[in-house]
C-alpha atoms as a PDB file:
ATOM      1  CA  UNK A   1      -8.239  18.135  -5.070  1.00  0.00           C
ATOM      2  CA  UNK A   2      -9.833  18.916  -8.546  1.00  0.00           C
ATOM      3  CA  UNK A   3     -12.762  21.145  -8.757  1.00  0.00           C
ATOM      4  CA  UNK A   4     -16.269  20.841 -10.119  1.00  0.00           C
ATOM      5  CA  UNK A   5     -15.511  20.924 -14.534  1.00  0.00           C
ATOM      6  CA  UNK A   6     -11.887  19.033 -14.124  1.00  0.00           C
ATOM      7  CA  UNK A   7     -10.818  15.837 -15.303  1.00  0.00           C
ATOM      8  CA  UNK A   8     -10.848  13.419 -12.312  1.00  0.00           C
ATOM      9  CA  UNK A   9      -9.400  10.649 -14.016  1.00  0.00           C
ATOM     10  CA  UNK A  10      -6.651  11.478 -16.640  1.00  0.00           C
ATOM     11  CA  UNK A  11      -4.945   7.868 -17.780  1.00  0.00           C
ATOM     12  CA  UNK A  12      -2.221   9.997 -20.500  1.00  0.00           C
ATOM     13  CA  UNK A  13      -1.332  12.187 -17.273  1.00  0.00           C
ATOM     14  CA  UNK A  14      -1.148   9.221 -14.852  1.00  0.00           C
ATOM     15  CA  UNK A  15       1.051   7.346 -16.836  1.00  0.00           C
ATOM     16  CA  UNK A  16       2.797  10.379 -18.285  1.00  0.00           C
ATOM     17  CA  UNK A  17       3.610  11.187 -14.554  1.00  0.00           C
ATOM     18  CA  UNK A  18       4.466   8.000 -12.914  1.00  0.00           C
ATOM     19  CA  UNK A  19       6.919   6.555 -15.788  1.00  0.00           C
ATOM     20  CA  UNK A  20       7.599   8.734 -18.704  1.00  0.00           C
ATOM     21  CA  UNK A  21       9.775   6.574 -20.120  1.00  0.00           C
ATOM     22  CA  UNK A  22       7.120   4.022 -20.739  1.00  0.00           C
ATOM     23  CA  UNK A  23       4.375   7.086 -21.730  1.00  0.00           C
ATOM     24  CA  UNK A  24       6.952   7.196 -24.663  1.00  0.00           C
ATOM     25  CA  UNK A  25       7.005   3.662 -26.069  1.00  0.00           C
ATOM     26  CA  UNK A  26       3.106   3.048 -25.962  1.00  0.00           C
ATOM     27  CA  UNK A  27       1.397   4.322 -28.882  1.00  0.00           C
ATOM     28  CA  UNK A  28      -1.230   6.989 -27.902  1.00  0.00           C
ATOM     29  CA  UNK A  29      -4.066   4.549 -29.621  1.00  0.00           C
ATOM     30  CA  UNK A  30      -3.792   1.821 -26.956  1.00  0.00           C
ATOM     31  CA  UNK A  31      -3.814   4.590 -24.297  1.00  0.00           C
ATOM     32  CA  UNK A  32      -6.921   5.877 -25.419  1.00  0.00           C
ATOM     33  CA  UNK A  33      -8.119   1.949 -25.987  1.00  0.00           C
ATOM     34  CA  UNK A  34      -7.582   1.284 -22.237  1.00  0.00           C
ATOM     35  CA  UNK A  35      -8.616   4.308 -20.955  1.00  0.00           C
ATOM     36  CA  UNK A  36     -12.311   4.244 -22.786  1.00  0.00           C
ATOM     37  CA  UNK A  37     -12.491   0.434 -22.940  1.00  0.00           C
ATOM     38  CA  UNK A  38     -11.263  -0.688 -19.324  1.00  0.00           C
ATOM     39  CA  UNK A  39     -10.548   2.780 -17.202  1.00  0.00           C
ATOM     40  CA  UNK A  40     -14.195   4.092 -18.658  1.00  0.00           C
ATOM     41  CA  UNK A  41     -12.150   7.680 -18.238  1.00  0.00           C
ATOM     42  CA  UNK A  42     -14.785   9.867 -19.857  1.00  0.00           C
ATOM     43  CA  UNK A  43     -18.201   8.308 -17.986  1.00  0.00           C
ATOM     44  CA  UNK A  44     -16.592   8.627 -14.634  1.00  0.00           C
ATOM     45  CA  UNK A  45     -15.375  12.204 -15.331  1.00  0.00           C
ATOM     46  CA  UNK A  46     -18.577  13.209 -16.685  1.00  0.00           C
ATOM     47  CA  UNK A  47     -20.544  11.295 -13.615  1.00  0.00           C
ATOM     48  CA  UNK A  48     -17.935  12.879 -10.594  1.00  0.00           C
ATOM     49  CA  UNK A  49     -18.954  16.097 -12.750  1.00  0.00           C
ATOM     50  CA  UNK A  50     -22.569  15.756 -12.581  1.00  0.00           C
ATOM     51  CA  UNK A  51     -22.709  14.259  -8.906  1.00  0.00           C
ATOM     52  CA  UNK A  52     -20.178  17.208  -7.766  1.00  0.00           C
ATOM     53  CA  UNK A  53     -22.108  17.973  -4.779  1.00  0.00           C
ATOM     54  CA  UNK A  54     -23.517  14.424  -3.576  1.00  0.00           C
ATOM     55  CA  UNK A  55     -21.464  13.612  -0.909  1.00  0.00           C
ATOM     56  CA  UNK A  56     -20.182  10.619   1.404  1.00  0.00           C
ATOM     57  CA  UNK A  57     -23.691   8.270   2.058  1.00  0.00           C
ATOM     58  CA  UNK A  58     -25.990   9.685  -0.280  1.00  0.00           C
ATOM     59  CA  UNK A  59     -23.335   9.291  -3.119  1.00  0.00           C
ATOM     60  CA  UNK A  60     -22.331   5.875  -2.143  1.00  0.00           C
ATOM     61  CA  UNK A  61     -26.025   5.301  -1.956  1.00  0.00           C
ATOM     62  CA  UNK A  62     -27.125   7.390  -5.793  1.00  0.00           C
ATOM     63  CA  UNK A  63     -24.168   5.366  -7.207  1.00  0.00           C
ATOM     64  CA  UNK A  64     -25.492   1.451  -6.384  1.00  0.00           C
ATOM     65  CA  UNK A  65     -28.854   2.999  -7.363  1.00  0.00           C
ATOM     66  CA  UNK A  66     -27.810   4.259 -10.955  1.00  0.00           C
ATOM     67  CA  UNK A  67     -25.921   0.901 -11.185  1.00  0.00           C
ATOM     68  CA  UNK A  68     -29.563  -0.976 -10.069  1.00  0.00           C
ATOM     69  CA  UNK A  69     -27.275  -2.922  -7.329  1.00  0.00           C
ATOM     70  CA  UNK A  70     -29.444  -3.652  -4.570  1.00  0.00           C
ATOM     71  CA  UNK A  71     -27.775  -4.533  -0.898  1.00  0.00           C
ATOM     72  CA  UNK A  72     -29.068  -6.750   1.530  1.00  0.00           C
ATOM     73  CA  UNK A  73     -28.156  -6.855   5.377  1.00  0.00           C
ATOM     74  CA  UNK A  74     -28.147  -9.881   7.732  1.00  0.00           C
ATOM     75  CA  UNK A  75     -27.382  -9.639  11.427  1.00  0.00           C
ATOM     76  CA  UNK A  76     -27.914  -5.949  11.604  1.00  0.00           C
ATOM     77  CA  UNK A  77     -28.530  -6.626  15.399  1.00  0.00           C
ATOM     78  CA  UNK A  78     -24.693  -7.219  15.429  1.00  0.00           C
ATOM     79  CA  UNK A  79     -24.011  -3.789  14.583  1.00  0.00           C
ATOM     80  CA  UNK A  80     -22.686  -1.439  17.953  1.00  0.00           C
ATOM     81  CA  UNK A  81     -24.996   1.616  17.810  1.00  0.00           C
ATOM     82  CA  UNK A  82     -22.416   3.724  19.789  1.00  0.00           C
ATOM     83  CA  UNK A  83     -19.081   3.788  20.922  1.00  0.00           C
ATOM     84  CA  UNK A  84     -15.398   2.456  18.802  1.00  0.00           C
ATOM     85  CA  UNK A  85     -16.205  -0.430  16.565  1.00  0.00           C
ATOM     86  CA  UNK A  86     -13.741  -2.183  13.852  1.00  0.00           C
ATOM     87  CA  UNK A  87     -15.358  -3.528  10.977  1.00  0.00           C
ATOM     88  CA  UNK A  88     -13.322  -6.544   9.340  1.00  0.00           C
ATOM     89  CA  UNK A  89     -14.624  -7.827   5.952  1.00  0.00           C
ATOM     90  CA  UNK A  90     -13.496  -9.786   3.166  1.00  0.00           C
ATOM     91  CA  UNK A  91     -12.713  -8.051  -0.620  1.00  0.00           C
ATOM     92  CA  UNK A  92     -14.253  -9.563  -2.890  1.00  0.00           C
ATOM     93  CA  UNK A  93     -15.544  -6.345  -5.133  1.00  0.00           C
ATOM     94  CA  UNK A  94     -12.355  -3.970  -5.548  1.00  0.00           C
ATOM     95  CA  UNK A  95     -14.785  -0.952  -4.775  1.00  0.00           C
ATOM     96  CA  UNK A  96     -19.072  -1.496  -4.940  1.00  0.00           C
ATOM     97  CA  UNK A  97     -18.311  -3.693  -2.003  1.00  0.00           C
ATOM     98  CA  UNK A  98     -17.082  -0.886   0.341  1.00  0.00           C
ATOM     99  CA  UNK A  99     -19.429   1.439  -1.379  1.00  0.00           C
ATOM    100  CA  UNK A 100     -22.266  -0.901  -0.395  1.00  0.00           C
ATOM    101  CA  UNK A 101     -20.817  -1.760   3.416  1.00  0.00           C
ATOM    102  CA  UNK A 102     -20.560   2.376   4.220  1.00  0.00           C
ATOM    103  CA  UNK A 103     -24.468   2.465   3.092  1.00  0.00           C
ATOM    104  CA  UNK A 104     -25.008  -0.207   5.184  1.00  0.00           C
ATOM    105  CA  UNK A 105     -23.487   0.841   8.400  1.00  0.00           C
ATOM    106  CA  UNK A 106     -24.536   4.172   7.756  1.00  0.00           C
ATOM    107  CA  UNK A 107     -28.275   3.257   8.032  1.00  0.00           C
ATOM    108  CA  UNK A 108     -27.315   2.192  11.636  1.00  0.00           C
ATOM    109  CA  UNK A 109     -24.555   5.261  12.774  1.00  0.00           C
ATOM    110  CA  UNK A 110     -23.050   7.977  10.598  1.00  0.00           C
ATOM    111  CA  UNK A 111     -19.582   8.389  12.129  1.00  0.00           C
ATOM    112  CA  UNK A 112     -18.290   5.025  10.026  1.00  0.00           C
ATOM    113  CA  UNK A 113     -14.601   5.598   8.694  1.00  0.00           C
ATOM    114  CA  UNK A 114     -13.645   3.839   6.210  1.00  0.00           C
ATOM    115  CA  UNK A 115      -9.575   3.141   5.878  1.00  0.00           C
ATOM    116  CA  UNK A 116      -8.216   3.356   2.096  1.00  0.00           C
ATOM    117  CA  UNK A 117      -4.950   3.904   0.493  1.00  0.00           C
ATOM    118  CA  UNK A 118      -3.686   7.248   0.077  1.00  0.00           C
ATOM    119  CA  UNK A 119      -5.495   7.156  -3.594  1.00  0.00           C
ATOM    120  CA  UNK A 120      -8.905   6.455  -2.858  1.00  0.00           C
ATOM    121  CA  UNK A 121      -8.743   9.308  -0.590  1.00  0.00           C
ATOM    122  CA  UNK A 122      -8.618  11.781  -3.037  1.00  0.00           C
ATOM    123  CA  UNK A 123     -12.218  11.216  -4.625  1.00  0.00           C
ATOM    124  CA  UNK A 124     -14.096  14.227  -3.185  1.00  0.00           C
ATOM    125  CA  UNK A 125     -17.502  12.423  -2.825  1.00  0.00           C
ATOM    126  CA  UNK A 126     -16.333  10.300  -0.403  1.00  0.00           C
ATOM    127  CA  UNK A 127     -13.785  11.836   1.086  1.00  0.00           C
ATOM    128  CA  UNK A 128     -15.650  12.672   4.426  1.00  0.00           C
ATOM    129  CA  UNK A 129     -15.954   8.811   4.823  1.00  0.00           C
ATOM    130  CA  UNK A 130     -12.531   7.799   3.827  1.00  0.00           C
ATOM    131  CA  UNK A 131      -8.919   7.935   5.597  1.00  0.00           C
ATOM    132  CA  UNK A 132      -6.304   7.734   3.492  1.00  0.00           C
ATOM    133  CA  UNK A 133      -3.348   5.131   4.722  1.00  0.00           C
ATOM    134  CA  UNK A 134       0.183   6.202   3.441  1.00  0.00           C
ATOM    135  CA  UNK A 135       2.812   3.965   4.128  1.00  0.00           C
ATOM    136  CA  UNK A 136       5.811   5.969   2.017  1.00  0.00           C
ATOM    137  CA  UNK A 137       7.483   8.940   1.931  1.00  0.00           C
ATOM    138  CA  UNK A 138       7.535  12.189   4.246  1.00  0.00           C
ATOM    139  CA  UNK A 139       4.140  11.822   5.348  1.00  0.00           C
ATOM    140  CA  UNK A 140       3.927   7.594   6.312  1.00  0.00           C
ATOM    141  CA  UNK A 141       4.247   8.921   9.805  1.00  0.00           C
ATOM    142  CA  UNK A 142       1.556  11.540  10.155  1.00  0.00           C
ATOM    143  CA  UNK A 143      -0.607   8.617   8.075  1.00  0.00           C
ATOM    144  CA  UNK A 144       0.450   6.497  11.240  1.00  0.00           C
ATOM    145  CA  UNK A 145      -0.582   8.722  13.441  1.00  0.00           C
ATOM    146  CA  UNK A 146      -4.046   9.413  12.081  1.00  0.00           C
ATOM    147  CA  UNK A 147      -4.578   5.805  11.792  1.00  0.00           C
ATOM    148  CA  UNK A 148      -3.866   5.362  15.753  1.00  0.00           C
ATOM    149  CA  UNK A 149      -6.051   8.122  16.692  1.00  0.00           C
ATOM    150  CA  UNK A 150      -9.133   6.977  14.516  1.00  0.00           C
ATOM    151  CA  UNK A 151      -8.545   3.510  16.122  1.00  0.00           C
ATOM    152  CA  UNK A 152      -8.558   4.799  19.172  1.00  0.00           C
ATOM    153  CA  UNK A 153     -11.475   7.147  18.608  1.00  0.00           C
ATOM    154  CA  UNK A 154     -15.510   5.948  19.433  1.00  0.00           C
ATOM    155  CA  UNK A 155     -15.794   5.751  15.601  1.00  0.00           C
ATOM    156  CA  UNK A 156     -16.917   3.460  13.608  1.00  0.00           C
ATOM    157  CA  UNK A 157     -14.042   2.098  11.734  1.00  0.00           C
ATOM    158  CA  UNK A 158     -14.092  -0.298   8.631  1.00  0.00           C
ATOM    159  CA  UNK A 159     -11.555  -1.830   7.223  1.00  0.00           C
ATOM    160  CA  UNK A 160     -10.603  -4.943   4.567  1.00  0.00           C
ATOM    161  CA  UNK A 161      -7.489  -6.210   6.264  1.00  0.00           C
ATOM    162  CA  UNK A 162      -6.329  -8.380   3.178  1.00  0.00           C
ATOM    163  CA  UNK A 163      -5.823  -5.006   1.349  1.00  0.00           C
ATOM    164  CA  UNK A 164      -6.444  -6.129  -2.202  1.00  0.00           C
ATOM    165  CA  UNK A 165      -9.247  -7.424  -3.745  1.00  0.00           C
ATOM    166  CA  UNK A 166     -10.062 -11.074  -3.098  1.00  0.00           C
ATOM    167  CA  UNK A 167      -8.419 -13.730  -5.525  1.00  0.00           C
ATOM    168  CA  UNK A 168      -9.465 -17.210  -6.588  1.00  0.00           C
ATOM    169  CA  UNK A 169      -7.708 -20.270  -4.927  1.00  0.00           C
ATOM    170  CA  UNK A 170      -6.413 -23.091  -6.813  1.00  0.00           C
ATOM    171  CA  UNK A 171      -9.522 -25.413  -5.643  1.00  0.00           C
ATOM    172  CA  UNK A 172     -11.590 -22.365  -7.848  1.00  0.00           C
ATOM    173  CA  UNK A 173     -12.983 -21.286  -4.268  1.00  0.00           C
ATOM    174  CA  UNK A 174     -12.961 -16.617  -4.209  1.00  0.00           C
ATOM    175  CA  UNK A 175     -10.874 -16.096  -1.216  1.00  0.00           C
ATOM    176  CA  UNK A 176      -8.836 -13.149   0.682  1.00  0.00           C
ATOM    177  CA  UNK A 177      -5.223 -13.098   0.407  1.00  0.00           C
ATOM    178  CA  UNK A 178      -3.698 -12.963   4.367  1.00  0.00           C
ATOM    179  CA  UNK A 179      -5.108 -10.769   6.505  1.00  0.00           C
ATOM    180  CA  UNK A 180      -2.684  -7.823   7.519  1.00  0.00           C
ATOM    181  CA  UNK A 181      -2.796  -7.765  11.631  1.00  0.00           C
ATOM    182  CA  UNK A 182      -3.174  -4.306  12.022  1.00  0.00           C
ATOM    183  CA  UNK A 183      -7.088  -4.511  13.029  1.00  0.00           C
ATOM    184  CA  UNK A 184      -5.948  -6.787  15.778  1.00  0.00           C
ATOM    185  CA  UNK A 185      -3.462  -5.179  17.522  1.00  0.00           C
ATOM    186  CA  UNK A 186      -5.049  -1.797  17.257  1.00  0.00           C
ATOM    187  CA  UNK A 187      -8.422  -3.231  18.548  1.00  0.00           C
ATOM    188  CA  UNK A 188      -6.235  -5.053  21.478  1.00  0.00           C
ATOM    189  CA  UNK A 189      -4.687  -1.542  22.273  1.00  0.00           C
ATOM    190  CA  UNK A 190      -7.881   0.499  22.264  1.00  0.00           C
ATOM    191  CA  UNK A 191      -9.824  -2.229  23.718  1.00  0.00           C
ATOM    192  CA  UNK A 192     -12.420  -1.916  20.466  1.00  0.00           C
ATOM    193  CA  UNK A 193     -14.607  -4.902  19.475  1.00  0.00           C
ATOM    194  CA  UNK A 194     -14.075  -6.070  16.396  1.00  0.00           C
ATOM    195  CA  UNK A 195     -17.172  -7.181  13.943  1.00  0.00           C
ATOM    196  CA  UNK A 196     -16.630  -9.575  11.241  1.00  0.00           C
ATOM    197  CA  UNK A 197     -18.601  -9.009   7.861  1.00  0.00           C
ATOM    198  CA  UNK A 198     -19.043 -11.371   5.143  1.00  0.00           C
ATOM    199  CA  UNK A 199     -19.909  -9.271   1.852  1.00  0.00           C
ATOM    200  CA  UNK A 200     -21.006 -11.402  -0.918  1.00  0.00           C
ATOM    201  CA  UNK A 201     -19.741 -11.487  -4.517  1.00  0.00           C
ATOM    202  CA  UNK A 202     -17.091 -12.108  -6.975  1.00  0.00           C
ATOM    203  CA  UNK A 203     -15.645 -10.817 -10.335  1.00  0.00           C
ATOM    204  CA  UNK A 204     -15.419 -11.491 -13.527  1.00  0.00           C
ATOM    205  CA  UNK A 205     -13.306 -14.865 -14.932  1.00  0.00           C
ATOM    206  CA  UNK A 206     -11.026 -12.609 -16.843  1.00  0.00           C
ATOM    207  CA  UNK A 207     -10.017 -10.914 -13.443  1.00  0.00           C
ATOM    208  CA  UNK A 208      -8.742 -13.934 -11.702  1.00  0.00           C
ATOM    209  CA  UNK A 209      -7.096 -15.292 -15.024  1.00  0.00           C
ATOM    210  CA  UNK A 210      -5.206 -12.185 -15.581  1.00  0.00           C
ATOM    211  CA  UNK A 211      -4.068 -12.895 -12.000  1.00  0.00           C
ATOM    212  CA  UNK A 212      -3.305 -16.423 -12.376  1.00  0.00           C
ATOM    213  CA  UNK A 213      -1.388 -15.724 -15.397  1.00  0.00           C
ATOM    214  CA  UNK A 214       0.751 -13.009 -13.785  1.00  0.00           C
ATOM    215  CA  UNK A 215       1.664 -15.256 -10.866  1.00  0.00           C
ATOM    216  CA  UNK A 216       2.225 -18.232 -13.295  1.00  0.00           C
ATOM    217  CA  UNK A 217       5.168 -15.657 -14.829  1.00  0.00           C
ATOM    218  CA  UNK A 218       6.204 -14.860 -11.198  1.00  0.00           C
ATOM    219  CA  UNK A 219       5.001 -10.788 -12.537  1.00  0.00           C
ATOM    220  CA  UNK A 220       4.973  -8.857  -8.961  1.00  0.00           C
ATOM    221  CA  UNK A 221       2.661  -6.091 -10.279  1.00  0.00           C
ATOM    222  CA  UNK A 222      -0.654  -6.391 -10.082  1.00  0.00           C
ATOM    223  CA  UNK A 223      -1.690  -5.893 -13.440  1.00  0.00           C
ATOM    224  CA  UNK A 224      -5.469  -7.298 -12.778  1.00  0.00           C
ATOM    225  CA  UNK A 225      -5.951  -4.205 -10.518  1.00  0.00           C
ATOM    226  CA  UNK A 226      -5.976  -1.961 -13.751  1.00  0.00           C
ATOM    227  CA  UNK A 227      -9.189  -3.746 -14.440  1.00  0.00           C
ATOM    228  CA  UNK A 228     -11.191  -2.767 -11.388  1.00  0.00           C
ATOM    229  CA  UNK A 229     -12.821  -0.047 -12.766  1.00  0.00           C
ATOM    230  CA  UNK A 230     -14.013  -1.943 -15.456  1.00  0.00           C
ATOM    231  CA  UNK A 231     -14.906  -4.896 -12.665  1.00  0.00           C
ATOM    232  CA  UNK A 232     -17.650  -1.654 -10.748  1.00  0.00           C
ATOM    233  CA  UNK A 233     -19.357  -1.383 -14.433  1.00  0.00           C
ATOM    234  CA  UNK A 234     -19.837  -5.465 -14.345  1.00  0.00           C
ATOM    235  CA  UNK A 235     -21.779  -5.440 -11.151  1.00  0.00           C
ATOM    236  CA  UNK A 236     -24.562  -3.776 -12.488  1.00  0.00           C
ATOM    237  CA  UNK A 237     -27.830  -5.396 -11.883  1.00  0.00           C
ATOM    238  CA  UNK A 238     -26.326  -7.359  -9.406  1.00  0.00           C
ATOM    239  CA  UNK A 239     -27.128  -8.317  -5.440  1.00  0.00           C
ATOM    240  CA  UNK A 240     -25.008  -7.815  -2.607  1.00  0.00           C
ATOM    241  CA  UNK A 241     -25.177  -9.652   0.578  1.00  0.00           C
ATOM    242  CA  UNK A 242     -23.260  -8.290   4.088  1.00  0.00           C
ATOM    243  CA  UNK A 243     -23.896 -10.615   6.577  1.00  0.00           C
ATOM    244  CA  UNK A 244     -22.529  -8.950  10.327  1.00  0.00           C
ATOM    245  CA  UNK A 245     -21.522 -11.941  12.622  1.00  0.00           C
ATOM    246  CA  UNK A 246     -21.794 -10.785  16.736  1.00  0.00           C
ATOM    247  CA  UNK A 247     -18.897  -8.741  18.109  1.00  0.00           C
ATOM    248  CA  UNK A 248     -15.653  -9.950  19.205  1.00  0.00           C
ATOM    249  CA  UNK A 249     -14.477  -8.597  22.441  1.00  0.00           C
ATOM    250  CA  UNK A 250     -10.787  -7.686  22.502  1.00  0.00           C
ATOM    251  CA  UNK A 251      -9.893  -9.795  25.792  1.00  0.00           C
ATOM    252  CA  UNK A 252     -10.329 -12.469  23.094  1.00  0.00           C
ATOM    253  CA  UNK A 253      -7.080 -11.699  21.245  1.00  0.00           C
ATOM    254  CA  UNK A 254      -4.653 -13.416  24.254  1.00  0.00           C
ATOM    255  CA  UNK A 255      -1.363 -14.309  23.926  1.00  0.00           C
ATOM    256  CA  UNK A 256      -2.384 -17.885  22.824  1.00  0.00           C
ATOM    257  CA  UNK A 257      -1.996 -16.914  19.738  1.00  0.00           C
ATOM    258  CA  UNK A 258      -0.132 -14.105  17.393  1.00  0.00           C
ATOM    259  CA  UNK A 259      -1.536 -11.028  16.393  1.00  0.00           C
ATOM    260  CA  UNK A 260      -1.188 -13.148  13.023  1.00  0.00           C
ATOM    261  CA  UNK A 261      -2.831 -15.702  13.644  1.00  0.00           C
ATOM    262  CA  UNK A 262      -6.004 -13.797  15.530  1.00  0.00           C
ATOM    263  CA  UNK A 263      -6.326 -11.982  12.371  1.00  0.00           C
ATOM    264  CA  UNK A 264      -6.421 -15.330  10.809  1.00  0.00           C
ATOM    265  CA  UNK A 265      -8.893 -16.528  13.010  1.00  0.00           C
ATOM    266  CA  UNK A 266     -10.871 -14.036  12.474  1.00  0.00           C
ATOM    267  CA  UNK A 267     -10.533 -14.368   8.560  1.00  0.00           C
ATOM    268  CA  UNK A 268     -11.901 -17.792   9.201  1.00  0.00           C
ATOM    269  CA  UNK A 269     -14.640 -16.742  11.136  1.00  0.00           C
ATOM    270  CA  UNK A 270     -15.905 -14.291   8.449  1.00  0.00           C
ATOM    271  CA  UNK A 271     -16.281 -17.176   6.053  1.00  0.00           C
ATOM    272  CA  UNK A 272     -18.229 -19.580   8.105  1.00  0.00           C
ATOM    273  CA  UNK A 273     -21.117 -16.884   8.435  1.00  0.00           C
ATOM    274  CA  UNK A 274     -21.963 -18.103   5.039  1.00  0.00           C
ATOM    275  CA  UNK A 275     -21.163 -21.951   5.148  1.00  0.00           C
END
């Protein structure tokens, strides 16, 4: 965990680490390109820097401020004041959209937990808020078994069960990829009610052709994600809507249908809250 003066973001290190081989062939000017232009390495460094000690809500909260994004809530009613909750919302933001969905539950209960990849974990403002997910290596079980326990726990838990960031359909429409159905049968096992959320919002039309293009070429990494930082700085100024439908209770999720398919159902369901 780096400490208060370090670099938190170091693109020459990350790529230096995770393939050497291609650290060698790109020039060092197109490293620094990417990593001022797109990564915005040396503002986020200097802002984790300055913001050292603002922590979990008030950080999520300073950061939409200093980016003038404002967040409005419908169907706050629909939020569980007490008790083990899961949170299912679409993706559309890559990052300001959980930011903004933590503020917003946390105006209602502080014990929201928010479930990440192992990554995302590992930014110390947030990282009473966040659980890190793990699915390789020595330490995929231990992630497994923290991820039961929180499920199982009378936290708060939010999660975006599509995993990445939302894409754009071939009828131009901003939808999730499929829903993963671990919220499902975790919520069926813990008998936890599961709240859908519709968060508004969409990127930029560079994102989602830099996607279409990579699936047009049949490319299986995701090379839009390296633009998600850059995606945070473009919301600024903008509005964000998270609209909580009414609980679902988990004697709802019968064998009439898959795991699968609940999840799908309940994709559905977050979309019509907004149609």
């Amino acid at each position: 965990m780096p400490n208060k003066g370090d670099k938190f973001v170091d693109v020459h290190k990350a790529i230096r680490e995770k393939s050497p081989s291609l650290y060698a062939v790109i020039p060092n000017w197109l490293i620094d390109w990417f990593k001022e232009r797109i990564v915005h390495e040396s503002y986020v460094n200097n802002y984790l820097n300055e913001h050292y000690d603002v922590r979990d809500f008030e950080f999520c909260e300073q950061f939409l401020a200093d980016n003038f994004i404002s967040v409005k809530t419908v169907g706050a009613e629909n939020i569980p004041l007490e008790g083990g909750a899961v949170f299912a919302a679409n993706h559309p933001l890559g990052g300001t959209d959980a930011l903004a969905i933590l503020m917003s539950i946390g105006k209602h209960r502080q014990d929201v937990k928010f479930l990440s990849n192992d990554l995302l974990e590992q930014i110390m403002n947030l990282k009473g808020l966040f659980v890190g997910i793990n699915s390789y290596g020595a330490s995929a079980r231990e992630s497994i078994r923290k991820v039961d326990a929180l499920f199982g726990s009378d936290n708060a838990v939010f999660i975006f069960p599509a995993g990445l960031v939302s894409r754009m359909t071939r009828y131009k429409v901003i939808r999730d990829l499929d829903w993963k159905k671990t919220f499902v049968s975790k919520a069926k096992r813990h008998n936890k009610p599961v709240v859908p959320v519709h968060i508004s919002g969409r990127l930029s039309k560079r994102f989602y052709a830099v996607a279409r293009v990579r699936k047009f070429f049949g490319i299986k990494i995701n090379f839009e994600m390296l633009f998600l930082v850059d995606e945070i700085f473009k919301q600024k100024g903008k509005s964000i809507t998270i609209t909580y439908g009414q609980p679902i209770d988990p004697e709802t999720f019968d064998k009439s249908k898959t795991d699968e398919q609940w999840a799908y159902e309940v994709k559905r369901q977050v979309y019509e809250l907004v149609e």
